[in-house]
N, C-alpha and C. Protein backbone atom coordinates (compact mmCIF):
# COMPACT_ATOMS: atom_id res chain seq x y z
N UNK A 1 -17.94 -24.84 29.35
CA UNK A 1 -18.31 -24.21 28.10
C UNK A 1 -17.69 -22.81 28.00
N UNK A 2 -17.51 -21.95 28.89
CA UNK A 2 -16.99 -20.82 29.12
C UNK A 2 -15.64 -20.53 28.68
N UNK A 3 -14.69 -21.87 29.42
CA UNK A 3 -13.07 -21.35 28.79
C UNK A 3 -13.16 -22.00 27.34
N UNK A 4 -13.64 -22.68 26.75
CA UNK A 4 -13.80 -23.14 25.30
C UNK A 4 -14.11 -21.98 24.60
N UNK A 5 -14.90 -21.01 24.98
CA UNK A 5 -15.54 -19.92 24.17
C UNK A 5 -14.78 -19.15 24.42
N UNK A 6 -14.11 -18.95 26.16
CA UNK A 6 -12.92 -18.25 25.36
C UNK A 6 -11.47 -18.22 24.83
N UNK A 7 -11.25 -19.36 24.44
CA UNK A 7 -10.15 -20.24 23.78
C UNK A 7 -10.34 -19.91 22.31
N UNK A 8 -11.53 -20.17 22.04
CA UNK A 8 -11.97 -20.01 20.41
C UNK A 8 -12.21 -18.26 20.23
N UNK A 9 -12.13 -17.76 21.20
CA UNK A 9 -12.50 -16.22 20.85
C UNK A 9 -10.96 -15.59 20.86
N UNK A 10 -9.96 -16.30 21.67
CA UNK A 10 -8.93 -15.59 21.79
C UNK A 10 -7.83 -15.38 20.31
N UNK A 11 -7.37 -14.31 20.12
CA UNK A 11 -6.87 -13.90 18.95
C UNK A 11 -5.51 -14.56 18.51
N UNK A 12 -5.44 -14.75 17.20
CA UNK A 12 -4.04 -16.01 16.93
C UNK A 12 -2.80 -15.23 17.14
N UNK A 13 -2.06 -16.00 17.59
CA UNK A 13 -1.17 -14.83 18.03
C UNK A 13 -0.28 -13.69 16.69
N UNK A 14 0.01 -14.45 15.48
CA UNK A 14 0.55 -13.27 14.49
C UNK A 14 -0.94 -12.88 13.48
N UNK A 15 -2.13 -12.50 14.52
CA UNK A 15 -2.73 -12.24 13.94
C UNK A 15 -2.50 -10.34 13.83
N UNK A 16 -2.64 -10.11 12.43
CA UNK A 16 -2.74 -8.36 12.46
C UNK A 16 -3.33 -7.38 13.03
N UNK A 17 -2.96 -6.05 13.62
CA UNK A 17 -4.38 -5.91 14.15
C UNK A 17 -5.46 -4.39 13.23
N UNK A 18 -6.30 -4.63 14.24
CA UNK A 18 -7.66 -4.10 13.47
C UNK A 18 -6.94 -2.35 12.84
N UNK A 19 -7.65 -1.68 11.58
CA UNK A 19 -7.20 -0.74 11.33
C UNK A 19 -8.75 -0.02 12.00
N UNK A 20 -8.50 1.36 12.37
CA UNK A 20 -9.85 2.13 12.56
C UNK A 20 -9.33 3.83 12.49
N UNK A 21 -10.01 4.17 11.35
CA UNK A 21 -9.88 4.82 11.11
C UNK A 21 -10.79 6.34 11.16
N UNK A 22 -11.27 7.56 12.50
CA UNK A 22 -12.22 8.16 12.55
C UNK A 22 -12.31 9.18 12.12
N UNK A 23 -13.17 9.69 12.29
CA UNK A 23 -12.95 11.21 11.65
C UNK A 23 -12.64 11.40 9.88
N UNK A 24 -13.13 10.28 9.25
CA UNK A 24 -12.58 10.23 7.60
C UNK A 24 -13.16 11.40 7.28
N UNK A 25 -14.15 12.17 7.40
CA UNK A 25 -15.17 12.96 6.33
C UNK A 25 -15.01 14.08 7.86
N UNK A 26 -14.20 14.30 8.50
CA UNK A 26 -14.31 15.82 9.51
C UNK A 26 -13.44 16.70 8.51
N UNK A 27 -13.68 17.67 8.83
CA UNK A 27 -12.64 18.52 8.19
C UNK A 27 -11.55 18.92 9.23
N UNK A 28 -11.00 18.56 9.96
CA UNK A 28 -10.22 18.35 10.93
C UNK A 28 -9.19 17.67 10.30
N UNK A 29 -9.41 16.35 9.88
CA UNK A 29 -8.68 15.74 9.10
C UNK A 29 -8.13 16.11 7.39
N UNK A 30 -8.36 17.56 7.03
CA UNK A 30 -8.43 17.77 5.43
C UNK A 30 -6.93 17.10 5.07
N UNK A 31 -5.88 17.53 5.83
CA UNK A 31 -4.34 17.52 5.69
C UNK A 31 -4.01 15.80 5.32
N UNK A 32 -4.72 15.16 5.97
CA UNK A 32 -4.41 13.89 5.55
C UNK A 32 -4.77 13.16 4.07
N UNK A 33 -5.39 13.98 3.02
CA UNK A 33 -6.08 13.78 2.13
C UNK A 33 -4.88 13.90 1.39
N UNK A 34 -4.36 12.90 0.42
CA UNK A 34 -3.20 12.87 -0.61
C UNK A 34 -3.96 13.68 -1.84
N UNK A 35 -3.32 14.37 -2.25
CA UNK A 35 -3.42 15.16 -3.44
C UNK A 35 -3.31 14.27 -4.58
N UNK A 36 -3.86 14.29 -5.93
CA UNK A 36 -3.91 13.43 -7.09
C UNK A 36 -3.97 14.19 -8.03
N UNK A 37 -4.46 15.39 -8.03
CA UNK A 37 -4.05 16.22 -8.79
C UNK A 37 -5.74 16.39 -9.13
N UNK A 38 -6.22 17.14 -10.96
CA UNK A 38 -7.08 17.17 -11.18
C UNK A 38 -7.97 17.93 -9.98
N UNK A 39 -7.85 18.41 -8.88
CA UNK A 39 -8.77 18.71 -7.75
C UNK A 39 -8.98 17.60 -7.15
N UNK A 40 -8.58 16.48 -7.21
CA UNK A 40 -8.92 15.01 -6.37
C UNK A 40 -7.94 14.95 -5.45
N UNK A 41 -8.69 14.12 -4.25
CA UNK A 41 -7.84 13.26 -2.80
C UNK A 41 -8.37 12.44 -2.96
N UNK A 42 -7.14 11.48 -2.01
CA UNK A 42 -7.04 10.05 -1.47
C UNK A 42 -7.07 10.16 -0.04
N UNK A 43 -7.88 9.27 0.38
CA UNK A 43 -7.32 9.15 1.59
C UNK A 43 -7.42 7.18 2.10
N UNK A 44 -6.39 6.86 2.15
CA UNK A 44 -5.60 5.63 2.51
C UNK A 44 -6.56 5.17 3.57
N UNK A 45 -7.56 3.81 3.56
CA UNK A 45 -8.18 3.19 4.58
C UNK A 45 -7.11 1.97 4.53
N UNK A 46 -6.90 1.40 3.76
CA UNK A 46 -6.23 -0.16 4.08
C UNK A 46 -5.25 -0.23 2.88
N UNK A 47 -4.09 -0.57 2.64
CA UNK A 47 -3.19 -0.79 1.83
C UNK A 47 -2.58 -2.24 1.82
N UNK A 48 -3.40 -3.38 1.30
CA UNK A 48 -2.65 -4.80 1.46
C UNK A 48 -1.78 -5.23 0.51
N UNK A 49 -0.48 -5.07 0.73
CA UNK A 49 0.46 -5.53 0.05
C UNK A 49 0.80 -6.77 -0.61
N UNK A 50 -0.20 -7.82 0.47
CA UNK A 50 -0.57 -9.96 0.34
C UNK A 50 -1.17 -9.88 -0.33
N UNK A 51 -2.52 -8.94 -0.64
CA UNK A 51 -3.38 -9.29 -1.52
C UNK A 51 -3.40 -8.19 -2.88
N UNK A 52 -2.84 -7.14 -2.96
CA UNK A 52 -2.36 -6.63 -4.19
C UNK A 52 -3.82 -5.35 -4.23
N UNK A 53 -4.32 -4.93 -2.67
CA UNK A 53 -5.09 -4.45 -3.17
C UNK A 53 -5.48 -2.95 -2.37
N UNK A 54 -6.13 -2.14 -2.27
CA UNK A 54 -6.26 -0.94 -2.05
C UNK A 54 -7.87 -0.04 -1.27
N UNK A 55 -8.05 0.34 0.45
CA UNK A 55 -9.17 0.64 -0.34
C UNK A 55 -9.22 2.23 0.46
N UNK A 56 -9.89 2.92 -0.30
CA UNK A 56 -9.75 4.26 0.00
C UNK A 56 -11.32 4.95 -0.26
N UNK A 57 -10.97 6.64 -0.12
CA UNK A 57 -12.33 7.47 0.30
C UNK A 57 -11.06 8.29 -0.77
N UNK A 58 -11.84 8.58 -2.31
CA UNK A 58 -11.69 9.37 -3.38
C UNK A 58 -12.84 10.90 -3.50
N UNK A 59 -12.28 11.73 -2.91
CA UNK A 59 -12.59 13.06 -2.95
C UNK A 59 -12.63 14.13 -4.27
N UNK A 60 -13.71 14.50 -4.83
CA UNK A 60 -13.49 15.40 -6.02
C UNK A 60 -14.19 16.45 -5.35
N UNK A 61 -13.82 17.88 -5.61
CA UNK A 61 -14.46 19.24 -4.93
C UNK A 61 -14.92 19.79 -6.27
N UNK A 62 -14.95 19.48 -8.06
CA UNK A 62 -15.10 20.30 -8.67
C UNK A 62 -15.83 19.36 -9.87
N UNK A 63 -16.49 19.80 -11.02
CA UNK A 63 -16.84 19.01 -12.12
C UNK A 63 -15.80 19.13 -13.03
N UNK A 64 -15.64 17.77 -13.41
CA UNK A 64 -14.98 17.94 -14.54
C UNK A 64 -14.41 16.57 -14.78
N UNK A 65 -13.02 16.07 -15.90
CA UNK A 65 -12.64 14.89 -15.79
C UNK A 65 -11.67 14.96 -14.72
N UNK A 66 -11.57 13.84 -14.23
CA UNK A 66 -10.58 12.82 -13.20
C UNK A 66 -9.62 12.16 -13.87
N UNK A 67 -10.01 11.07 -14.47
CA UNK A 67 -8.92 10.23 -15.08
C UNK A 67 -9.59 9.24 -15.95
N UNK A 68 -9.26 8.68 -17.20
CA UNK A 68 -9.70 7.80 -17.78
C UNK A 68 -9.32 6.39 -17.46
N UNK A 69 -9.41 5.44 -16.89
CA UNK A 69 -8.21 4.16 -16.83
C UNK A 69 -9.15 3.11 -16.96
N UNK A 70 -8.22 1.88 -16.75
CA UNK A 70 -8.68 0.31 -17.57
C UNK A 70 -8.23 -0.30 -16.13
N UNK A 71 -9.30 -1.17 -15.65
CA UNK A 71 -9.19 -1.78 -14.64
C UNK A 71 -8.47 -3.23 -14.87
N UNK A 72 -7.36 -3.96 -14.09
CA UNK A 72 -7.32 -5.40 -14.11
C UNK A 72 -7.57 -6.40 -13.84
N UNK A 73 -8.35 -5.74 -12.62
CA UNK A 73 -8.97 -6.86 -11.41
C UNK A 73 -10.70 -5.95 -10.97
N UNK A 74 -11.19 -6.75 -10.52
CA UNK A 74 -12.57 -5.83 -10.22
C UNK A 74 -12.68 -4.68 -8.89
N UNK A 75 -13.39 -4.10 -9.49
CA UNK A 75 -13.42 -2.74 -8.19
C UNK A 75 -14.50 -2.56 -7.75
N UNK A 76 -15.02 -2.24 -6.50
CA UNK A 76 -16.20 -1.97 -5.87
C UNK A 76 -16.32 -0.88 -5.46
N UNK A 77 -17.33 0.45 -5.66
CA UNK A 77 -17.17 1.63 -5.15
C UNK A 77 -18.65 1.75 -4.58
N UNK A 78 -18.66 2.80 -3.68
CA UNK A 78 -20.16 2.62 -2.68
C UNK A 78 -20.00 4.93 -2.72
N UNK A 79 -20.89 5.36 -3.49
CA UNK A 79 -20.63 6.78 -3.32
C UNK A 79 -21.25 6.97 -1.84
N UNK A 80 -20.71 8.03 -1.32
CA UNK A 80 -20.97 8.70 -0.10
C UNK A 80 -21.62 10.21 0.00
N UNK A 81 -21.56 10.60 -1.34
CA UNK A 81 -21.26 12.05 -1.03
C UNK A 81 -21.53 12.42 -2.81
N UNK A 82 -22.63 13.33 -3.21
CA UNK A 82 -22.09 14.27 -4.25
C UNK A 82 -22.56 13.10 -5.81
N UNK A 83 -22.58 13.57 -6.69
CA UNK A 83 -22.65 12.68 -7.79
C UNK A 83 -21.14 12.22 -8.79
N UNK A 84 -21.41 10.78 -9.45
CA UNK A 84 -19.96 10.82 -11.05
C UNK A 84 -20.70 10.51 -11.73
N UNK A 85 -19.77 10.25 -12.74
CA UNK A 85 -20.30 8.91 -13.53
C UNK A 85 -18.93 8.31 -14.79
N UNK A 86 -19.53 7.76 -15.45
CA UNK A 86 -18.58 7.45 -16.75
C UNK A 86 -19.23 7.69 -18.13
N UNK A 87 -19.19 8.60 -19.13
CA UNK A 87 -19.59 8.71 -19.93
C UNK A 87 -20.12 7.86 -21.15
N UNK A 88 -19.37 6.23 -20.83
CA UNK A 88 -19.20 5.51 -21.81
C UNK A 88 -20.26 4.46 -21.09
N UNK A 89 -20.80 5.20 -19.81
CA UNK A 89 -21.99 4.47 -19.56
C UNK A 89 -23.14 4.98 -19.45
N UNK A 90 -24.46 4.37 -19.44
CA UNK A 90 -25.98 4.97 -19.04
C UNK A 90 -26.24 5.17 -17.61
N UNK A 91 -25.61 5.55 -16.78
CA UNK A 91 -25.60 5.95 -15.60
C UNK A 91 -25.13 6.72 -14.84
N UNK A 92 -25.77 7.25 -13.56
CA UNK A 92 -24.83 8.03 -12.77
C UNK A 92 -24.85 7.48 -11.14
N UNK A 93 -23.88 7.48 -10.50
CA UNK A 93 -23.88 7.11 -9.46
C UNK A 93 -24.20 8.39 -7.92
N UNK A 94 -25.10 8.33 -7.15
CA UNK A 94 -25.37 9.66 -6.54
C UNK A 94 -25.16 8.66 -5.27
N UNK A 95 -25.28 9.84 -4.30
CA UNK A 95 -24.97 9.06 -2.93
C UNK A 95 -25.83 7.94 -2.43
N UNK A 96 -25.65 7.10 -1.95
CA UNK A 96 -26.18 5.47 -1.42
C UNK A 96 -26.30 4.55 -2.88
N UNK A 97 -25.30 4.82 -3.68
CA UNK A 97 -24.92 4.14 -5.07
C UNK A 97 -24.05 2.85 -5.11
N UNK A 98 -23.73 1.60 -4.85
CA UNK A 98 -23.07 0.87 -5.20
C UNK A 98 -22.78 0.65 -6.36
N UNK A 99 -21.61 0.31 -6.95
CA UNK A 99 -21.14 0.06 -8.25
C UNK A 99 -20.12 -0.72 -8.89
N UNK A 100 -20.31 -1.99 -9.12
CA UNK A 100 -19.37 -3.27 -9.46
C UNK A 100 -18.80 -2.96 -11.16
N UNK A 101 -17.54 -2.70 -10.88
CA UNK A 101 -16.24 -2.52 -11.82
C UNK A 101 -15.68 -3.90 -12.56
N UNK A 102 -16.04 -4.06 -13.76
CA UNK A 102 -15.72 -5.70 -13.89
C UNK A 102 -14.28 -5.70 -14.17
N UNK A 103 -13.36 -6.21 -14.75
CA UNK A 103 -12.04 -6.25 -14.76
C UNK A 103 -12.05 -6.28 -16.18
N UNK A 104 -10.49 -5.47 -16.64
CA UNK A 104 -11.00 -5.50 -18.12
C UNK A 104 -11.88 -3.70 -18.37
N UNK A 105 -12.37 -3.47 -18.09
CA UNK A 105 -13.25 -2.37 -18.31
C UNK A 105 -12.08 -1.29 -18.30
N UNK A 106 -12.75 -0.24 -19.24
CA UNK A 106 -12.24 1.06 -19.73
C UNK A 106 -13.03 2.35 -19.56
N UNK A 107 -12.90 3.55 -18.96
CA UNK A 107 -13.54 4.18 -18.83
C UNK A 107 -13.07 5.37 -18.34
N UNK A 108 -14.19 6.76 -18.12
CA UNK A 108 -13.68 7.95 -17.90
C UNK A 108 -14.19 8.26 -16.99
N UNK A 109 -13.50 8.35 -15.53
CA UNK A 109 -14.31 9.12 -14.62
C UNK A 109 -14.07 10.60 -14.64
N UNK A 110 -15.50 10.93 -14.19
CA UNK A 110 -15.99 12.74 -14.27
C UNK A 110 -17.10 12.90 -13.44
N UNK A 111 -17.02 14.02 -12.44
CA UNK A 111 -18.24 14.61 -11.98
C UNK A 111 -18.75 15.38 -12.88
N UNK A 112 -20.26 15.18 -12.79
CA UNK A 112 -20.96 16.04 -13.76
C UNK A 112 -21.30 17.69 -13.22
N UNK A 113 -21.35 18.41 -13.92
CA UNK A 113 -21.82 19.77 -13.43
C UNK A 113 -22.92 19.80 -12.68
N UNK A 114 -23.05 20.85 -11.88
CA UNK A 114 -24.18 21.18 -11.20
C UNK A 114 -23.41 20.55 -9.98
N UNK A 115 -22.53 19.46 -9.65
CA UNK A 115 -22.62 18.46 -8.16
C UNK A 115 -21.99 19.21 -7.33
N UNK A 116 -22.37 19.16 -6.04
CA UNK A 116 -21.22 19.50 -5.14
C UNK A 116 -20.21 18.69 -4.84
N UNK A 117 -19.71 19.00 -3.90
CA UNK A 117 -18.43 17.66 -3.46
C UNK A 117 -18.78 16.17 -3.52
N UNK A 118 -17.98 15.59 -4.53
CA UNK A 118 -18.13 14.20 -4.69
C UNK A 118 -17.17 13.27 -3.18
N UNK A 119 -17.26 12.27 -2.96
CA UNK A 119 -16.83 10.93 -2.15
C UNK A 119 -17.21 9.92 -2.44
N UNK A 120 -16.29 9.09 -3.04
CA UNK A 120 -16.84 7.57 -2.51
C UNK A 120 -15.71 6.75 -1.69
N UNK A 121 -16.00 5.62 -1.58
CA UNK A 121 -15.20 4.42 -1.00
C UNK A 121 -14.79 3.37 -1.97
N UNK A 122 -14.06 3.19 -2.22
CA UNK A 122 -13.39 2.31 -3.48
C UNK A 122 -12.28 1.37 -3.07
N UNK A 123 -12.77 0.16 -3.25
CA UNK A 123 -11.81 -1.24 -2.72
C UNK A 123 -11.36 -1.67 -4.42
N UNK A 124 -10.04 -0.90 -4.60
CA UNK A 124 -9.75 -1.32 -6.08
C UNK A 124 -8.75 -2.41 -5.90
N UNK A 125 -8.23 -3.38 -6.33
CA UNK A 125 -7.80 -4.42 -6.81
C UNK A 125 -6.57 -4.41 -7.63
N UNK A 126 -5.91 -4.86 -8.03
CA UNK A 126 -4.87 -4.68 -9.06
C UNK A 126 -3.99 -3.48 -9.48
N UNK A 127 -4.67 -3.65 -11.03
CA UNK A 127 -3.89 -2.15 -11.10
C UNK A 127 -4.65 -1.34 -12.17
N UNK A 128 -4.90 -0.23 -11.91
CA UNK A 128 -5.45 1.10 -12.52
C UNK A 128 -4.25 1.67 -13.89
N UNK A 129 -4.46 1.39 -15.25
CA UNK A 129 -3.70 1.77 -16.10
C UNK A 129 -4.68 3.16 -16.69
N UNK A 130 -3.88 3.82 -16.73
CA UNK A 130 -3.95 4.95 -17.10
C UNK A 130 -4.04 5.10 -18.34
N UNK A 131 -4.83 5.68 -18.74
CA UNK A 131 -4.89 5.60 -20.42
C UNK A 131 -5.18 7.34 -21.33
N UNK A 132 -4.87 7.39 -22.40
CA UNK A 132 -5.45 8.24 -23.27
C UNK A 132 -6.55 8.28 -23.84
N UNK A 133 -7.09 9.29 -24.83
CA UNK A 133 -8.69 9.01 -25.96
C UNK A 133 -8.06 7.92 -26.84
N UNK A 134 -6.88 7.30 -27.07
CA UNK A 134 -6.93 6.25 -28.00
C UNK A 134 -6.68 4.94 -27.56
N UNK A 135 -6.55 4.74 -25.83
CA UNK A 135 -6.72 3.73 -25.28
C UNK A 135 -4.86 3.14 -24.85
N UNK A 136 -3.99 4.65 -25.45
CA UNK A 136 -2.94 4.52 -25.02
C UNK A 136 -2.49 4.35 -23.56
N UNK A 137 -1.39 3.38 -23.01
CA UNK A 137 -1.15 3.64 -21.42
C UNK A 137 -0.61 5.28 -21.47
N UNK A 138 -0.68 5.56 -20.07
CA UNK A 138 0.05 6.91 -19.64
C UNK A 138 0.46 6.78 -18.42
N UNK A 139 0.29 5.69 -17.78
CA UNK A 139 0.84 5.79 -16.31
C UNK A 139 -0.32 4.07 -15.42
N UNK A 140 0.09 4.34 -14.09
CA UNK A 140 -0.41 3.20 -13.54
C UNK A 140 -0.57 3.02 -12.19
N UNK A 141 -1.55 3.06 -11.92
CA UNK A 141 -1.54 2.82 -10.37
C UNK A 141 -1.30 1.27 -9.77
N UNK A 142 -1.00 0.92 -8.59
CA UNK A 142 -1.25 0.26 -7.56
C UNK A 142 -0.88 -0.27 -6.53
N UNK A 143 -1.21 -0.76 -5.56
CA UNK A 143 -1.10 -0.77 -4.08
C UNK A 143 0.21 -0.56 -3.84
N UNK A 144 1.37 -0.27 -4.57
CA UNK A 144 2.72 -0.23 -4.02
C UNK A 144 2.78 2.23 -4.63
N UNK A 145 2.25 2.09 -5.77
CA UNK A 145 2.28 3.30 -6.33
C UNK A 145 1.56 4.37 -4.71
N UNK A 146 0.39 3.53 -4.27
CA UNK A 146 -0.19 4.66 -3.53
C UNK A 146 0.19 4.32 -2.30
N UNK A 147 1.03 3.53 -1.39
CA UNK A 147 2.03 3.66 -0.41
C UNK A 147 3.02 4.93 -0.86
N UNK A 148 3.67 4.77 -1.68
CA UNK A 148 4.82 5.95 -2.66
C UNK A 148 4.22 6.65 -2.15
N UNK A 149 2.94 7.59 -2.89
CA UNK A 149 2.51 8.56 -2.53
C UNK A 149 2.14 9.24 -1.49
N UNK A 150 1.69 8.21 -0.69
CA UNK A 150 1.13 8.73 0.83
C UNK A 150 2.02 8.62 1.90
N UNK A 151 3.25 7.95 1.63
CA UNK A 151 4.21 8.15 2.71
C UNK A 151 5.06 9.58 2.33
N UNK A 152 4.99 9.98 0.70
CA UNK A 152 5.47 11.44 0.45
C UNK A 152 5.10 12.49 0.78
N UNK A 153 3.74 12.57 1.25
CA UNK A 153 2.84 13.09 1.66
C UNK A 153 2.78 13.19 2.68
N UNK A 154 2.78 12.41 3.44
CA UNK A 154 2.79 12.24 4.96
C UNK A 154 4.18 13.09 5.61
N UNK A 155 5.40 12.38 5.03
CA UNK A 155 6.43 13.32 5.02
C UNK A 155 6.27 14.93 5.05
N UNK A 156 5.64 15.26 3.61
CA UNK A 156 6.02 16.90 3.41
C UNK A 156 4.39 17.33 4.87
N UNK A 157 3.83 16.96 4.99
CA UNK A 157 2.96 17.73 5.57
C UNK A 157 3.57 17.33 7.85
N UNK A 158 4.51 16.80 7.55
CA UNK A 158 5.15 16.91 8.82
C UNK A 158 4.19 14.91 9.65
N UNK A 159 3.98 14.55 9.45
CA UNK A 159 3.61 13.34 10.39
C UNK A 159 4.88 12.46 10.26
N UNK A 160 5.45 12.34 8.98
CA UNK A 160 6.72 10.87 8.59
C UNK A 160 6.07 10.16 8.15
N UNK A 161 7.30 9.91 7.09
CA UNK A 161 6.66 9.16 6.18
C UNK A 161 6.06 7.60 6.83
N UNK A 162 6.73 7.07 7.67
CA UNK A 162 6.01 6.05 8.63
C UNK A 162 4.78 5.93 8.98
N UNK A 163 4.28 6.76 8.88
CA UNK A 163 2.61 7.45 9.09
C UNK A 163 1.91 6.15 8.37
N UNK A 164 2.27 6.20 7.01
CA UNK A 164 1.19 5.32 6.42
C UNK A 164 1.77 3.90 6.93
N UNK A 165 2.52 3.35 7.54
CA UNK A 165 2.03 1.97 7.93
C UNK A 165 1.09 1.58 9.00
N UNK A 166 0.67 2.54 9.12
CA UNK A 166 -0.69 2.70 10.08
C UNK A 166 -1.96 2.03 9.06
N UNK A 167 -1.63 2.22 7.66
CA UNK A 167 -2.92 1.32 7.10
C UNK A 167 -2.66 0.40 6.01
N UNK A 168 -0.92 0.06 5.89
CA UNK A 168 -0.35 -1.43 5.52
C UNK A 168 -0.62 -2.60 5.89
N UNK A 169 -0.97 -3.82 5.31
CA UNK A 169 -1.86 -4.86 5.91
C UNK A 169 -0.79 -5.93 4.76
């Protein structure tokens, strides 16, 4: 029973391996945080290129708007840290918040005044279109856009740009 269990436990051989990532929320780590502008960071947990999808720890230090965009695929965000919300909804999300993004959806993210430092964790999907107040595109995120960015990043702050295939999947 023993070598069966560990036959079935042993790992396939082109299997990928595990990402682990520590220290996300030390400030030790600030430098690794991709800039987005608006006062927002990224910071890159998993980037799957097979599955078209993305998931990261989104940092805001200030109130105000972020970005308006239209989701294509569904998104899951879990706050950590700090309050948002979307104006075009009856809610706010505060820390130990889960929040299911249906696909299709349009909206404005913003921390509200009064919050301190916002975080969440966000496994987004597809692609993030960027929009205007009249529902115009302006730009677009996804999983290939925020490789771009974080290997540019990685570059100017001295690691190489190689850095981020540390969380390519």
């Amino acid at each position: 029973m023993t070598e069966v269990l560990a036959t079935a436990l042993k790992a396939p051989v082109d299997m990928l391996p595990d990402i682990v990532r520590a220290g996300c929320l030390s400030p030790e780590d600030e430098n690794l945080w991709i800039p987005l502008g608006n006062d927002t960071w990224s910071l890159p947990l998993c980037l799957n290129i097979s599955e078209g999808y993305w998931v990261h720890l989104l940092k805001a230090r200030k109130a105000g708007f972020i970005n308006r965009h239209r989701h294509s695929s569904p998104v899951h965000v879990f706050t950590l840290k700090g309050r948002w919300h979307y104006p075009e909804k009856d809610w706010t999300a505060e820390a130990g918040t889960y929040v299911f993004e249906p696909p299709g959806d349009t909206h404005t993210l913003r921390v509200p005044e009064g919050g301190a430092e916002m975080i969440f964790l966000a496994n987004v999907k597809g692609t993030l279109l960027y929009v205007d107040d009249s529902g115009n595109p302006t730009g677009f995120d996804d999983v290939f856009t925020r490789i771009e960015s974080a290997r540019a990043h990685y570059e100017a702050i001295g690691l190489g740009g190689d850095y981020v295939r540390h969380f390519i999947r």
